[in-house]
C-alpha atoms as a PDB file:
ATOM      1  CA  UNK A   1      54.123 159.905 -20.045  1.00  0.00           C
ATOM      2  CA  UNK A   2      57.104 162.180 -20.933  1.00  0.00           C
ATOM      3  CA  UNK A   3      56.165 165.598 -21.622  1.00  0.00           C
ATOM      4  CA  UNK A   4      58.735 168.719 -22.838  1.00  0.00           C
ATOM      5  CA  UNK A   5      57.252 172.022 -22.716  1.00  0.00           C
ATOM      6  CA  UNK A   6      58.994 174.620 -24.280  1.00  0.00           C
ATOM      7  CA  UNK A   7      58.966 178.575 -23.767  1.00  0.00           C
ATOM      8  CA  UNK A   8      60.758 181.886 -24.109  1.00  0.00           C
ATOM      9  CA  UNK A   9      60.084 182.279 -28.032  1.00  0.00           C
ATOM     10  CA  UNK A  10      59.041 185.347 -29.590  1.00  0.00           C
ATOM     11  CA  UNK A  11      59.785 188.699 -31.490  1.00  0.00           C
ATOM     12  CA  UNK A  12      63.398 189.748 -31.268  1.00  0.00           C
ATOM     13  CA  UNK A  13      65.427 192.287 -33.614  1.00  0.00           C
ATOM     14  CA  UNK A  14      68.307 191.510 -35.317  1.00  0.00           C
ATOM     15  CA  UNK A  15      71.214 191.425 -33.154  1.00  0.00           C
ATOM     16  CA  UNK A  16      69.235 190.723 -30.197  1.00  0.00           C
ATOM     17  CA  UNK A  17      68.962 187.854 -27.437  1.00  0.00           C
ATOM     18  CA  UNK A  18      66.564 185.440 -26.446  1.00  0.00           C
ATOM     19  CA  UNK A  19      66.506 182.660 -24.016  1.00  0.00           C
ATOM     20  CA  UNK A  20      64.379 179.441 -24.977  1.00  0.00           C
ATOM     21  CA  UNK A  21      63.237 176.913 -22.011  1.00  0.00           C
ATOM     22  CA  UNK A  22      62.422 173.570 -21.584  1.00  0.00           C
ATOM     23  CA  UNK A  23      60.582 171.902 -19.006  1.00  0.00           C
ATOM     24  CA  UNK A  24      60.405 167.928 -19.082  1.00  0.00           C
ATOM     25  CA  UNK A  25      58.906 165.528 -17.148  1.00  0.00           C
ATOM     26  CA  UNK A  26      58.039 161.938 -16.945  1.00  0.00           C
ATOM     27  CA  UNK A  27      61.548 160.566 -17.314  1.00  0.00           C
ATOM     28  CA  UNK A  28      64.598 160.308 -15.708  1.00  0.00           C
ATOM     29  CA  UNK A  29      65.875 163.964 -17.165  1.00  0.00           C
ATOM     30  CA  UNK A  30      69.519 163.834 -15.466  1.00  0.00           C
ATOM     31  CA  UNK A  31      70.270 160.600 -17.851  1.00  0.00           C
ATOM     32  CA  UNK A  32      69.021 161.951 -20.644  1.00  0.00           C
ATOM     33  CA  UNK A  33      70.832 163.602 -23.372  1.00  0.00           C
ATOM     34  CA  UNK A  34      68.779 166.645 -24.756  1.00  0.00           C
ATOM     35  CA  UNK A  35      68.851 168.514 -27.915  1.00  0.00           C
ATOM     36  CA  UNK A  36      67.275 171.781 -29.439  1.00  0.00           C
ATOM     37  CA  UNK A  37      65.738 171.436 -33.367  1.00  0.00           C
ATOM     38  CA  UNK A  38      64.714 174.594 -35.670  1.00  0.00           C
ATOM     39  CA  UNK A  39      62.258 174.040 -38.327  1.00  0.00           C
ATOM     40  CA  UNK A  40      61.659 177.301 -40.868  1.00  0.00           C
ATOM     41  CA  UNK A  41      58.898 177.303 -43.045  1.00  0.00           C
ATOM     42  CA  UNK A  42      59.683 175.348 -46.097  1.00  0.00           C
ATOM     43  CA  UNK A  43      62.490 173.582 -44.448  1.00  0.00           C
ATOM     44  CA  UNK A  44      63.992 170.245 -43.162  1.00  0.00           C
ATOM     45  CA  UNK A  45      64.042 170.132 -39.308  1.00  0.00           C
ATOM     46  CA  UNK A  46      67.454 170.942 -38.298  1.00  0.00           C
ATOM     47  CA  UNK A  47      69.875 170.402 -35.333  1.00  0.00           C
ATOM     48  CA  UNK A  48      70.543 173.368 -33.237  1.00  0.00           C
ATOM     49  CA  UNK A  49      72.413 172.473 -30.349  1.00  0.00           C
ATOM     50  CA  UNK A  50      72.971 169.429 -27.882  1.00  0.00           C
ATOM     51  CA  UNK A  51      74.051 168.526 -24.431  1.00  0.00           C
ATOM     52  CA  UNK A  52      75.255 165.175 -22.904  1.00  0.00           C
ATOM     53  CA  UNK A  53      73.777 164.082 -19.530  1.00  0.00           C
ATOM     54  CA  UNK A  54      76.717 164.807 -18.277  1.00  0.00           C
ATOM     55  CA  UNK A  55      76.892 168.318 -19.597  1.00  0.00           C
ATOM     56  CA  UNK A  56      79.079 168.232 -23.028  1.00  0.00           C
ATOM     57  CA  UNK A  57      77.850 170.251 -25.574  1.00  0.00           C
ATOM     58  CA  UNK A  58      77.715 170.470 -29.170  1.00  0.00           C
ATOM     59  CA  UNK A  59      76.784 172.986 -31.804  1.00  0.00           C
ATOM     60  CA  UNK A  60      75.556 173.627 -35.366  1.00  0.00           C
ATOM     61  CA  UNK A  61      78.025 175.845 -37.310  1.00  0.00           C
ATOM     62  CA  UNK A  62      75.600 178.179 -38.016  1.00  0.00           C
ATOM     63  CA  UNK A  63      75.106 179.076 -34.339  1.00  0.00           C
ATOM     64  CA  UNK A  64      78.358 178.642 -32.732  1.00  0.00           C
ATOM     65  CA  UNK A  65      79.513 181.361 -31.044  1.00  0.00           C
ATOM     66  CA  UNK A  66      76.574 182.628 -30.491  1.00  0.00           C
ATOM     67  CA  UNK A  67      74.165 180.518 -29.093  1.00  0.00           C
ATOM     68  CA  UNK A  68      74.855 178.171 -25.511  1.00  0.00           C
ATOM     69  CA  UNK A  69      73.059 175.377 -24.524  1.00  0.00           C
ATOM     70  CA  UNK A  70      72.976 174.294 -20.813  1.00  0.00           C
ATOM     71  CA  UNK A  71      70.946 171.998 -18.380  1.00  0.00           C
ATOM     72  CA  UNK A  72      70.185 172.500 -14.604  1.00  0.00           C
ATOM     73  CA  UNK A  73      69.164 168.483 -13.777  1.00  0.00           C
ATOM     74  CA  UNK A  74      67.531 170.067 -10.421  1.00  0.00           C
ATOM     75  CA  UNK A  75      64.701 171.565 -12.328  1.00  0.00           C
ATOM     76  CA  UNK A  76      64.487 169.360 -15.388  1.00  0.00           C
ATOM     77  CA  UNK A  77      65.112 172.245 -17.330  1.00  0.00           C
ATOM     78  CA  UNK A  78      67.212 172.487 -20.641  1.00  0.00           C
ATOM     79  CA  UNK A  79      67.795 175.878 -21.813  1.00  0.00           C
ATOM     80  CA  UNK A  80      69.257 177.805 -24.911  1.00  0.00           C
ATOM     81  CA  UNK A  81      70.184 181.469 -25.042  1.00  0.00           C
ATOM     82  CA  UNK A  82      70.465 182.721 -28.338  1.00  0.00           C
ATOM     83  CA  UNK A  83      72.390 186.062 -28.861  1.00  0.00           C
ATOM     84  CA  UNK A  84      73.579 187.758 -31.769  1.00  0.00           C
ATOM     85  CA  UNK A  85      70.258 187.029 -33.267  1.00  0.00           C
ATOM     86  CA  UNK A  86      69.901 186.733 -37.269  1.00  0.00           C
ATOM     87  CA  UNK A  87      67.302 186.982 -39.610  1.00  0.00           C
ATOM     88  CA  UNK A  88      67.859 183.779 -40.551  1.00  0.00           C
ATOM     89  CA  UNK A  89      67.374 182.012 -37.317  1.00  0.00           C
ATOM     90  CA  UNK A  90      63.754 182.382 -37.697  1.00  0.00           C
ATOM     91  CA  UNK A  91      62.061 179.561 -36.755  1.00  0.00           C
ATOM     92  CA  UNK A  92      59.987 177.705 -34.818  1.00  0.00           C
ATOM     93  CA  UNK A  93      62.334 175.896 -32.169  1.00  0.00           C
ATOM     94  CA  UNK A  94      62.136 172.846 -30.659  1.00  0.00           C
ATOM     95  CA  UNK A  95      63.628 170.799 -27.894  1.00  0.00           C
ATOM     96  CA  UNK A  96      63.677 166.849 -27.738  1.00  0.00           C
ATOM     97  CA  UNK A  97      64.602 164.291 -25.938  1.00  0.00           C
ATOM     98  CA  UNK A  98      67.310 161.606 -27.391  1.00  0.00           C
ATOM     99  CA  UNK A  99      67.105 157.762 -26.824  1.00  0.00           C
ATOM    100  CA  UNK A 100      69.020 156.315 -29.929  1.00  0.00           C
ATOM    101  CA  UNK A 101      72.799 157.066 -31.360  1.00  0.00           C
ATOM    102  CA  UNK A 102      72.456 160.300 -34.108  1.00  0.00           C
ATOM    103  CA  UNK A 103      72.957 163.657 -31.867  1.00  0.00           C
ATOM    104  CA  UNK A 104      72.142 165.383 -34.790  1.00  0.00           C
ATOM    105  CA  UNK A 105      69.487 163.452 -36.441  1.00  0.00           C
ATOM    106  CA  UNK A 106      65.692 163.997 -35.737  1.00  0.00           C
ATOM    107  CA  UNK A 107      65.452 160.116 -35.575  1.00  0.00           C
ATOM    108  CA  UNK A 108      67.339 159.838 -33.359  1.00  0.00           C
ATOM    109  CA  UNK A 109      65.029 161.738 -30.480  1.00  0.00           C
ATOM    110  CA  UNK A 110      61.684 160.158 -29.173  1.00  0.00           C
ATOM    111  CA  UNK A 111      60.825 162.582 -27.356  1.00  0.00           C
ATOM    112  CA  UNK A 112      59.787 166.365 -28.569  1.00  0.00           C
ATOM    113  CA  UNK A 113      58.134 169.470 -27.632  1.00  0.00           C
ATOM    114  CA  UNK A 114      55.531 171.048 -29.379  1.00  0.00           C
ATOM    115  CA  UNK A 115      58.203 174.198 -30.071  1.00  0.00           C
ATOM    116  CA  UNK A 116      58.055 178.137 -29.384  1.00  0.00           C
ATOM    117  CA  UNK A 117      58.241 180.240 -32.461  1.00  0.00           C
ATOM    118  CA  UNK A 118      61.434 182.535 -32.610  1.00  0.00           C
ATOM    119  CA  UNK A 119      61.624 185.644 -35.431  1.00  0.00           C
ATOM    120  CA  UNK A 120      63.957 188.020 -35.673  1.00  0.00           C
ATOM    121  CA  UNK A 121      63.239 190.984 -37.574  1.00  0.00           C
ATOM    122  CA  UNK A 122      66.087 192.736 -39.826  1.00  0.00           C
END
């Protein structure tokens, strides 16, 4: 049974950082290509950030520059450290798992946490 278990959420201010984990098991994690989700109340589930087996990574507009997603295969850990934190990147934030072609479609990931809740206070 694959499992991803994320962590790190919580209050931040505006401006600050935060840095999000995610702990997998139950599959082969170092072939797997991995991907961070935010959901805000209200709103569709959308792509944060994703990174390639392999390590190539890819970004949402709205968080480029600020946010960096990264993997470290030896602990089956995907991470994502959030700086520059906005108001608007409240949310509760999820990481998944991707088995089908769509890096930034929910679809396209079978696999998903149950998510960490980030706000950021202006």
């Amino acid at each position: 049974q694959v499992q991803l278990v994320e962590s790190g959420g919580g209050l931040v201010q505006a401006g600050g950082s935060l840095r999000l984990s995610c702990a997998t098991s139950g599959r082969t994690f170092s072939s797997t290509d991995m991907g961070w989700f935010r959901q805000a109340p209200m709103k569709e589930r959308e792509f944060v950030a994703a990174i390639t087996w392999n390590g190539n990574t890819y970004y949402a507009d709205s968080v480029k520059g600020r946010f960096t997603i990264s993997r470290d295969n030896a602990k089956d850990t995907v991470y994502l450290q959030a700086n520059s934190l906005k108001p608007e990147d409240t949310a509760v934030y999820y990481c998944a798992a991707r088995l089908r072609p769509g890096r930034e479609i929910p679809g396209a990931y079978g696999y998903w946490g149950q998510g960490t809740q980030v706000t950021v206070s202006s």
